[in-house]
PDB file of N, CA and C in Angstrom:
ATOM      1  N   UNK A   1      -3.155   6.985   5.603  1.00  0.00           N
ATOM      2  CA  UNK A   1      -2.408   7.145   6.825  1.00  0.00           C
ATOM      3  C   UNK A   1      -0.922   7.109   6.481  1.00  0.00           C
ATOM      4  N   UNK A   2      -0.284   7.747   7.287  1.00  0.00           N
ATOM      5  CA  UNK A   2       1.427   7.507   7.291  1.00  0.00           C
ATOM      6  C   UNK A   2       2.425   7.192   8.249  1.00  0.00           C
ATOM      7  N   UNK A   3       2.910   5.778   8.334  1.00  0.00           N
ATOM      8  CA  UNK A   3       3.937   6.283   9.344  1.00  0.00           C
ATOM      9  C   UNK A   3       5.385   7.227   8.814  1.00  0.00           C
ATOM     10  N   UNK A   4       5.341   8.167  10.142  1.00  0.00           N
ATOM     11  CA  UNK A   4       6.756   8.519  10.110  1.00  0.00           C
ATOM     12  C   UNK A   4       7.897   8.603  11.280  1.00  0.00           C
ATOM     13  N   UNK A   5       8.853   8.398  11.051  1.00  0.00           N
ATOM     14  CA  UNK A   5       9.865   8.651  12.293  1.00  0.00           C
ATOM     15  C   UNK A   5      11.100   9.248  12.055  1.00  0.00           C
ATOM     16  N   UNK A   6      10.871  10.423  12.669  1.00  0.00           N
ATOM     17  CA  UNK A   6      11.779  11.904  13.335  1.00  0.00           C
ATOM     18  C   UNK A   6      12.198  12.487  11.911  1.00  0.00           C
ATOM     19  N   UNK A   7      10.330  12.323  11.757  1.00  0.00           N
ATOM     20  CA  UNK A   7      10.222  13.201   9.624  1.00  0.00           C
ATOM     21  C   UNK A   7      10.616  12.505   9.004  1.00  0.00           C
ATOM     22  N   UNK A   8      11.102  11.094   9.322  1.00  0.00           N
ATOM     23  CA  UNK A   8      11.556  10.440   8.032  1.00  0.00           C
ATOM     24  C   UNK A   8       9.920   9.492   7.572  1.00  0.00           C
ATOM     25  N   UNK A   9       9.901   9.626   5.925  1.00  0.00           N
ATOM     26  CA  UNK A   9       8.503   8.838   5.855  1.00  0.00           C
ATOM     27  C   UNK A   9       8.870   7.347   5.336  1.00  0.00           C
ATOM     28  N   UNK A  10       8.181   6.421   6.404  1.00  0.00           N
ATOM     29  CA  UNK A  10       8.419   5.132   6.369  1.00  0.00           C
ATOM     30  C   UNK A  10       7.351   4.497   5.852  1.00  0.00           C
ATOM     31  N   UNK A  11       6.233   4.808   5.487  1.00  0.00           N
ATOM     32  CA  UNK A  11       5.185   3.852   5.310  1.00  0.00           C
ATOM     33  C   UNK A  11       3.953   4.645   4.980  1.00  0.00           C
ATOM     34  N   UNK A  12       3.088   4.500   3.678  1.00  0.00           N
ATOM     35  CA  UNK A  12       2.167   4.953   3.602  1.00  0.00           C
ATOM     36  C   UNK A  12       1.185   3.949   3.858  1.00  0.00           C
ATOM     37  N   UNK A  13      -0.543   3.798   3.992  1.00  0.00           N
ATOM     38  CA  UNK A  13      -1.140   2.908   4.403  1.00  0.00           C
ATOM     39  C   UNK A  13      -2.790   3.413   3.799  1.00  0.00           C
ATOM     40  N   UNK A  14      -3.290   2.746   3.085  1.00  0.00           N
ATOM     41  CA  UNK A  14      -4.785   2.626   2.092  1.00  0.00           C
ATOM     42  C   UNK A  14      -5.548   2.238   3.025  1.00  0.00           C
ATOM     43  N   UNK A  15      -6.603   2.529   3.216  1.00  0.00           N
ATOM     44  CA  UNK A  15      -7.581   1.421   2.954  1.00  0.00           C
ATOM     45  C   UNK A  15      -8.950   1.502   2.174  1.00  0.00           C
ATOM     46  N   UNK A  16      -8.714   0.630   1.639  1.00  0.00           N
ATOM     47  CA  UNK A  16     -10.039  -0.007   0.188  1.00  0.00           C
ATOM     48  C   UNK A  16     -11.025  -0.466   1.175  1.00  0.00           C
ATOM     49  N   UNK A  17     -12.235  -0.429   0.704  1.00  0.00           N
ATOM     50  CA  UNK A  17     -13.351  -1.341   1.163  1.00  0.00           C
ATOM     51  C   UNK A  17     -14.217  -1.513   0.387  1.00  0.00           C
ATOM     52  N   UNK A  18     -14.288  -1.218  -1.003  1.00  0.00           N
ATOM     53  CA  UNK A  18     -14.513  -1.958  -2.512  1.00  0.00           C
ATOM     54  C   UNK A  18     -13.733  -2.435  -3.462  1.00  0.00           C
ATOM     55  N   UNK A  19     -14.782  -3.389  -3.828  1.00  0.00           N
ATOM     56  CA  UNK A  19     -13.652  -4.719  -4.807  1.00  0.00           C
ATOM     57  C   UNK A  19     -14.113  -3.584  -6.299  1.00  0.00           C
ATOM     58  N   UNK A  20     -14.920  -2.489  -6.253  1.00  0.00           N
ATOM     59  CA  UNK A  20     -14.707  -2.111  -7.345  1.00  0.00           C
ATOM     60  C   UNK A  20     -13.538  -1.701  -8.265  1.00  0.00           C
ATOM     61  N   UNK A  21     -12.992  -1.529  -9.672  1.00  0.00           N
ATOM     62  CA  UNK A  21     -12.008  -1.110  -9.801  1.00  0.00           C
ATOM     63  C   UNK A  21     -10.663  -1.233  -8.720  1.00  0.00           C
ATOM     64  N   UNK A  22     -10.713  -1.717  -8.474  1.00  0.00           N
ATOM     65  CA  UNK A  22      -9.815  -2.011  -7.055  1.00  0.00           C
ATOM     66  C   UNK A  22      -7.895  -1.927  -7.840  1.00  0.00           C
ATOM     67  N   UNK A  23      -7.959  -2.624  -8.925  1.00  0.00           N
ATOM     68  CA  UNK A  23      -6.550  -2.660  -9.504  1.00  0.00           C
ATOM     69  C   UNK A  23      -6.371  -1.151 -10.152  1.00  0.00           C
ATOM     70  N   UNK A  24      -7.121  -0.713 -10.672  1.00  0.00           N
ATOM     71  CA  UNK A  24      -6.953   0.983 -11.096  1.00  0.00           C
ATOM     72  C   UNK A  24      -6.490   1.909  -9.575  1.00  0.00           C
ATOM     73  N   UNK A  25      -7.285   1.850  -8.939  1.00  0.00           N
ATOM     74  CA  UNK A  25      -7.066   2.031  -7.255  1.00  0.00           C
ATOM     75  C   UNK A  25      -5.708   2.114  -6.631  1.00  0.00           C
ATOM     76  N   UNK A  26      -5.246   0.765  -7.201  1.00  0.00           N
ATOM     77  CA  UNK A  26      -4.060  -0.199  -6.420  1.00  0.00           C
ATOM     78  C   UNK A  26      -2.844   1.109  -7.303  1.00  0.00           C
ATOM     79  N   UNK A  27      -3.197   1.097  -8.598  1.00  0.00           N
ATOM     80  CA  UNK A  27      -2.221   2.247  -9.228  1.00  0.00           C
ATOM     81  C   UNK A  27      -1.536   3.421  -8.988  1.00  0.00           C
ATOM     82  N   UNK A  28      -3.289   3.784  -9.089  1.00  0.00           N
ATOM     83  CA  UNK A  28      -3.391   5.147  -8.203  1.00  0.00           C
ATOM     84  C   UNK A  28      -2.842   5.477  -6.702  1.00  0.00           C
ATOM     85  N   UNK A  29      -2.788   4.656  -5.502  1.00  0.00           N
ATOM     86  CA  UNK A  29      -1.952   4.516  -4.626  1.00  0.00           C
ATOM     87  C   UNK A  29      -0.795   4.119  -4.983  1.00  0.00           C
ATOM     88  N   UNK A  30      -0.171   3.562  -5.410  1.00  0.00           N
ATOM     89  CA  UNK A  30       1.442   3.373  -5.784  1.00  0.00           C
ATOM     90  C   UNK A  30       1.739   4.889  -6.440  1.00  0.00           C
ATOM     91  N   UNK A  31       1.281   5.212  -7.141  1.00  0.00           N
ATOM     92  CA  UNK A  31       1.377   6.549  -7.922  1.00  0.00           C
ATOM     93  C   UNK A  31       1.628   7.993  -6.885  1.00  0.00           C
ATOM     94  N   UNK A  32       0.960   7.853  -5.730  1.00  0.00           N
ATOM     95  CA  UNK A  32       0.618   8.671  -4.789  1.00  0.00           C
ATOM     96  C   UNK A  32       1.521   8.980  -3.629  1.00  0.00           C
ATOM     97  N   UNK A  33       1.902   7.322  -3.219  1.00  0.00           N
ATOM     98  CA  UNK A  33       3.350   6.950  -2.227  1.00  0.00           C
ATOM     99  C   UNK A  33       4.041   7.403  -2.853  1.00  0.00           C
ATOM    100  N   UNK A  34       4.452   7.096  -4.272  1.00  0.00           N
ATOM    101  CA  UNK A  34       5.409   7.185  -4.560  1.00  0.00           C
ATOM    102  C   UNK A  34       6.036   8.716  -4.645  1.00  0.00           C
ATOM    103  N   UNK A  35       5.102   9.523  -5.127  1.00  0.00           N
ATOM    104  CA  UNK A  35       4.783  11.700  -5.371  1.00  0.00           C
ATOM    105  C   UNK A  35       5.679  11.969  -3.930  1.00  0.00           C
ATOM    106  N   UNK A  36       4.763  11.108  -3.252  1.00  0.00           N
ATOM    107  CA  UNK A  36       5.534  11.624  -1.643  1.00  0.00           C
ATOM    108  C   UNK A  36       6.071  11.085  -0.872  1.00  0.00           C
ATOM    109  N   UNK A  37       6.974  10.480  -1.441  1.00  0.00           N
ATOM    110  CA  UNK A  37       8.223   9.978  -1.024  1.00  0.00           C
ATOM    111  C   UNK A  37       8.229   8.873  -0.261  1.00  0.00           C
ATOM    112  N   UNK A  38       7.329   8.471  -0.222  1.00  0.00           N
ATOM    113  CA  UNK A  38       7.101   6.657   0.891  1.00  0.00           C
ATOM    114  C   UNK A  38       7.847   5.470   0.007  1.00  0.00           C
ATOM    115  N   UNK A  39       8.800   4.680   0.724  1.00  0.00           N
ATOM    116  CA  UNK A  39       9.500   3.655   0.003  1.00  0.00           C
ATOM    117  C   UNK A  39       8.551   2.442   0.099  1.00  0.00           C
ATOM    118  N   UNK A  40       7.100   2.146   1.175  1.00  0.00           N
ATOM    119  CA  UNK A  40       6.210   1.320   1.360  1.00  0.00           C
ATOM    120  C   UNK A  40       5.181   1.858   1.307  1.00  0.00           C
ATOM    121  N   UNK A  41       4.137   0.671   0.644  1.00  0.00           N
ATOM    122  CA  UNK A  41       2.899   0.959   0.701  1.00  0.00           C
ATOM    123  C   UNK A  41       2.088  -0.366   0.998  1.00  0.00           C
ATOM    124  N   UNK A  42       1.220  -0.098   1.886  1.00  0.00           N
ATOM    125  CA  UNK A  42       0.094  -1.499   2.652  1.00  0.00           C
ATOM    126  C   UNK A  42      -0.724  -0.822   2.163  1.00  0.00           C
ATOM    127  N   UNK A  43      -1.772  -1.994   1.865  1.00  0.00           N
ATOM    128  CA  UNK A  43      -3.182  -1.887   1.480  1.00  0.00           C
ATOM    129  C   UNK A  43      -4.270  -2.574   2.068  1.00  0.00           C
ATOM    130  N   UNK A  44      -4.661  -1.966   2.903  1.00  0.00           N
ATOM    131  CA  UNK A  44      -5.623  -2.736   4.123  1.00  0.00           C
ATOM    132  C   UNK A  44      -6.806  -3.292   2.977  1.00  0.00           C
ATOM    133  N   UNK A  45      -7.326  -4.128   2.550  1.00  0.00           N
ATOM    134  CA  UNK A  45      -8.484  -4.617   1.911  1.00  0.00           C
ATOM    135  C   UNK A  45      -9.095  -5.705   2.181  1.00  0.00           C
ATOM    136  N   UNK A  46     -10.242  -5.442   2.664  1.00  0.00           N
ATOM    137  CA  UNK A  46     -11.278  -6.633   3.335  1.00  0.00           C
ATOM    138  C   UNK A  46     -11.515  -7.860   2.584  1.00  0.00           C
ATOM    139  N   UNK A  47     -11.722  -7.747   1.450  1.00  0.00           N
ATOM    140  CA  UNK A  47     -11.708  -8.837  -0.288  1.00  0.00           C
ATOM    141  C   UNK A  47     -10.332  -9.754  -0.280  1.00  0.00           C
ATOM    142  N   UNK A  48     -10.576 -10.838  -0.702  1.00  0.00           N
ATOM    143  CA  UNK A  48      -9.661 -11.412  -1.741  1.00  0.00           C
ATOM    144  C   UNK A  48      -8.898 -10.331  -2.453  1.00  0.00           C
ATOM    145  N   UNK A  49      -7.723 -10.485  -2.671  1.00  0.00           N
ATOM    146  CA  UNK A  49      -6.668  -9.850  -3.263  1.00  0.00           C
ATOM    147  C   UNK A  49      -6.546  -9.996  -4.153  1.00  0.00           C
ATOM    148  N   UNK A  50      -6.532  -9.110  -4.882  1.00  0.00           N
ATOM    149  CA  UNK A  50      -5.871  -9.436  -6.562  1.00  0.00           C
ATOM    150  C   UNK A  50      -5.214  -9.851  -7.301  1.00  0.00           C
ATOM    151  N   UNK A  51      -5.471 -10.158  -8.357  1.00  0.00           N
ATOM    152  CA  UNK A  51      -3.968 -10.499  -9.292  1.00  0.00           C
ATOM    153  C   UNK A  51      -3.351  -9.463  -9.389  1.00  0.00           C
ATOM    154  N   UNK A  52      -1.938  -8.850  -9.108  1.00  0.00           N
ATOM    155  CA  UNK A  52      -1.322  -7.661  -9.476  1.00  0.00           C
ATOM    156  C   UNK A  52      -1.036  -8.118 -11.038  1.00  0.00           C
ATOM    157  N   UNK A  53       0.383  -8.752 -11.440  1.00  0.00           N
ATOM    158  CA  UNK A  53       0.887  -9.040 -12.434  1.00  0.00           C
ATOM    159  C   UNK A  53       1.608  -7.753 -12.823  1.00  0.00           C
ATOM    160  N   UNK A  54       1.322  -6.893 -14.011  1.00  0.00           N
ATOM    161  CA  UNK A  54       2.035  -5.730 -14.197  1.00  0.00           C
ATOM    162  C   UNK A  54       2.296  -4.499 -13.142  1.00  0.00           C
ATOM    163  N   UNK A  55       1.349  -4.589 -12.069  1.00  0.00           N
ATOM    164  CA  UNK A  55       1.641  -3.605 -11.255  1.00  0.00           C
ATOM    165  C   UNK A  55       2.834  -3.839 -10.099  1.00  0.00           C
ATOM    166  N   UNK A  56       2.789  -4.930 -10.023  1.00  0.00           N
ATOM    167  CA  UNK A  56       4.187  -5.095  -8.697  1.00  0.00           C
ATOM    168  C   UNK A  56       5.403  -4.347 -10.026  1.00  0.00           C
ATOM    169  N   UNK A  57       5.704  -4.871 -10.707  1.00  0.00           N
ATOM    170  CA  UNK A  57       6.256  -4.477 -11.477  1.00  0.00           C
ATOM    171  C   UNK A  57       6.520  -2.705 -11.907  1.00  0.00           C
ATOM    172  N   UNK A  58       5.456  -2.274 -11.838  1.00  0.00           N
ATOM    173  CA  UNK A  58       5.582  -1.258 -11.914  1.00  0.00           C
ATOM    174  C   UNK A  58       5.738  -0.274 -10.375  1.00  0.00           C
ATOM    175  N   UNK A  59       5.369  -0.744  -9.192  1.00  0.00           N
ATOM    176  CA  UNK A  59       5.333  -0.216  -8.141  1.00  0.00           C
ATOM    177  C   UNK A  59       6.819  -0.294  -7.993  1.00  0.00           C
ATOM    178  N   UNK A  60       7.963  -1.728  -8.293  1.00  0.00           N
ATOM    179  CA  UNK A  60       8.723  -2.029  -8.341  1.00  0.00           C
ATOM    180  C   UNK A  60       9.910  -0.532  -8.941  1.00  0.00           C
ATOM    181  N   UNK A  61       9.306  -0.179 -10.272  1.00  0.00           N
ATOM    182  CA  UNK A  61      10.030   0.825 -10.832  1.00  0.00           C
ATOM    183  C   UNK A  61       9.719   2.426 -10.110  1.00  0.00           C
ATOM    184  N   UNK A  62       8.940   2.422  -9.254  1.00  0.00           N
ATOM    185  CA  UNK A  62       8.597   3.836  -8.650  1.00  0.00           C
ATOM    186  C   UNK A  62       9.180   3.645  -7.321  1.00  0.00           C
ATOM    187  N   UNK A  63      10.137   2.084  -6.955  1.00  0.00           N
ATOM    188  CA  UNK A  63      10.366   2.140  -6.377  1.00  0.00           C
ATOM    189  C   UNK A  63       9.803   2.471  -4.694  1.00  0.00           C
ATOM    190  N   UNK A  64       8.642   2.036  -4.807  1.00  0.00           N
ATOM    191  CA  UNK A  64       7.440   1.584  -3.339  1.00  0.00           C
ATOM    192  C   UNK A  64       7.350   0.039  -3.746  1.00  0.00           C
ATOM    193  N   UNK A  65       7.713  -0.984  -2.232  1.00  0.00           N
ATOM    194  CA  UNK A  65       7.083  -2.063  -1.809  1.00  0.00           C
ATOM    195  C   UNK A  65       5.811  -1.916  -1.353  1.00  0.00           C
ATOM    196  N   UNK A  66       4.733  -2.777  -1.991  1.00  0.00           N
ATOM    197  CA  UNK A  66       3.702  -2.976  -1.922  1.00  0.00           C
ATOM    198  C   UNK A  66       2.934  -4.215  -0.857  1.00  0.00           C
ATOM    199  N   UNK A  67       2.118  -3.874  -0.097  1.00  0.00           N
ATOM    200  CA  UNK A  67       1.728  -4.733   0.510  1.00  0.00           C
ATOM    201  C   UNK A  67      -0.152  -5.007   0.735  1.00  0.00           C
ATOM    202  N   UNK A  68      -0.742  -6.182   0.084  1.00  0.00           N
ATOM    203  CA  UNK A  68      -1.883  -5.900   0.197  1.00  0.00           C
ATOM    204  C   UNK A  68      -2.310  -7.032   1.774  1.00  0.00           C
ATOM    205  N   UNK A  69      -2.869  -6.146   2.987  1.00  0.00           N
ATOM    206  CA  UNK A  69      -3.118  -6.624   4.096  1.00  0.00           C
ATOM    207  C   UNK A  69      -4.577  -6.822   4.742  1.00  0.00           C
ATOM    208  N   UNK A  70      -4.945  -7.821   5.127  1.00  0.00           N
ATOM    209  CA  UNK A  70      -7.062  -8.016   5.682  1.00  0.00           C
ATOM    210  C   UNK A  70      -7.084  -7.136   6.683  1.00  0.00           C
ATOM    211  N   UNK A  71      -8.108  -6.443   6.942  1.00  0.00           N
ATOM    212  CA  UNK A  71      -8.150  -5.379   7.769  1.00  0.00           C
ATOM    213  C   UNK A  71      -7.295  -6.410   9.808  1.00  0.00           C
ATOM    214  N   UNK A  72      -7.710  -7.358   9.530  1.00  0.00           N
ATOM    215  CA  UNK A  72      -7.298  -7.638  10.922  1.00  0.00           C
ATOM    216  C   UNK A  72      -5.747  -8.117  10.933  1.00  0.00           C
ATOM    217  N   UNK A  73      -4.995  -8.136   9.968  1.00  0.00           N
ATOM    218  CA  UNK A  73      -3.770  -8.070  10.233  1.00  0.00           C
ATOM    219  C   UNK A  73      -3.124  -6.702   9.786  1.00  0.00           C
ATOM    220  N   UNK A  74      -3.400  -5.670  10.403  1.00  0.00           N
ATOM    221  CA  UNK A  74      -2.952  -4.782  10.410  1.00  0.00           C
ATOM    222  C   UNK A  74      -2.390  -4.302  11.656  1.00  0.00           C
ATOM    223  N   UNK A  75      -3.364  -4.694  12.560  1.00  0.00           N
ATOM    224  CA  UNK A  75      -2.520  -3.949  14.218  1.00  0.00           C
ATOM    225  C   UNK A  75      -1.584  -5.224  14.335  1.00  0.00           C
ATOM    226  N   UNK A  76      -1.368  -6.580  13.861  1.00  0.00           N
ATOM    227  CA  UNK A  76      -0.399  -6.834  14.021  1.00  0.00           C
ATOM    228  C   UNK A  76       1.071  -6.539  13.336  1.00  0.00           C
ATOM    229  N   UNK A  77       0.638  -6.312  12.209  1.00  0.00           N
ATOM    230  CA  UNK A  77       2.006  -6.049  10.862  1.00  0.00           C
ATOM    231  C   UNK A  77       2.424  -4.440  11.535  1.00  0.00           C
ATOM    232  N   UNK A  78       1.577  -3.541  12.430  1.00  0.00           N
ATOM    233  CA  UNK A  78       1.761  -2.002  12.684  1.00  0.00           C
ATOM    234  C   UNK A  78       2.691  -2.767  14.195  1.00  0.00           C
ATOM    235  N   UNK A  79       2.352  -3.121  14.830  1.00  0.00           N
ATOM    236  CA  UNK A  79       3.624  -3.573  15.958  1.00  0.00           C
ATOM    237  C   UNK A  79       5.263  -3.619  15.856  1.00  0.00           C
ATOM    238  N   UNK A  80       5.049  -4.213  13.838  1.00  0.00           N
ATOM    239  CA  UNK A  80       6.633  -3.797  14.451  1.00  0.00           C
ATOM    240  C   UNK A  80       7.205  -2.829  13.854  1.00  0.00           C
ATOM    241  N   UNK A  81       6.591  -1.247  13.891  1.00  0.00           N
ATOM    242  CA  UNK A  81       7.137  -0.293  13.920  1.00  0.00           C
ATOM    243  C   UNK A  81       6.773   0.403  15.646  1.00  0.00           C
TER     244      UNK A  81
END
């Protein structure tokens, strides 16, 4: 999903619903925001969250904030856009 406002892109948005490979995943979306121009990325995931470690880091250098969110705090964190 994406938010945008008046074409500007503010926010890209995942959602996972396997703990498989999940950090390869997590890459691959940072990799993806980042192609198209999103400065954020949420990651709706039902699981326990991961250890990032090298990947904030690297999401860091592609320049996307990363956010991993439980599916039910999402319509609240989407309110304040």
């Amino acid at each position: 999903m994406a938010v945008l406002k008046d074409g500007e892109k503010l926010l890209a948005i995942e959602l996972e619903n396997s703990y498989k490979w999940i950090r390869q995943r997590i890459v691959y979306n940072i990799v993806k925001a980042s192609r198209a121009g999103f400065p954020e990325l949420w990651i709706v995931y039902p699981f326990q969250a991961p250890s990032l470690g090298w990947i904030e880091e690297y999401a860091e250098e592609l320049d996307v904030s990363i956010s991993i969110l439980k599916p039910e705090e999402l319509k609240r964190a989407l309110a304040c856009f």
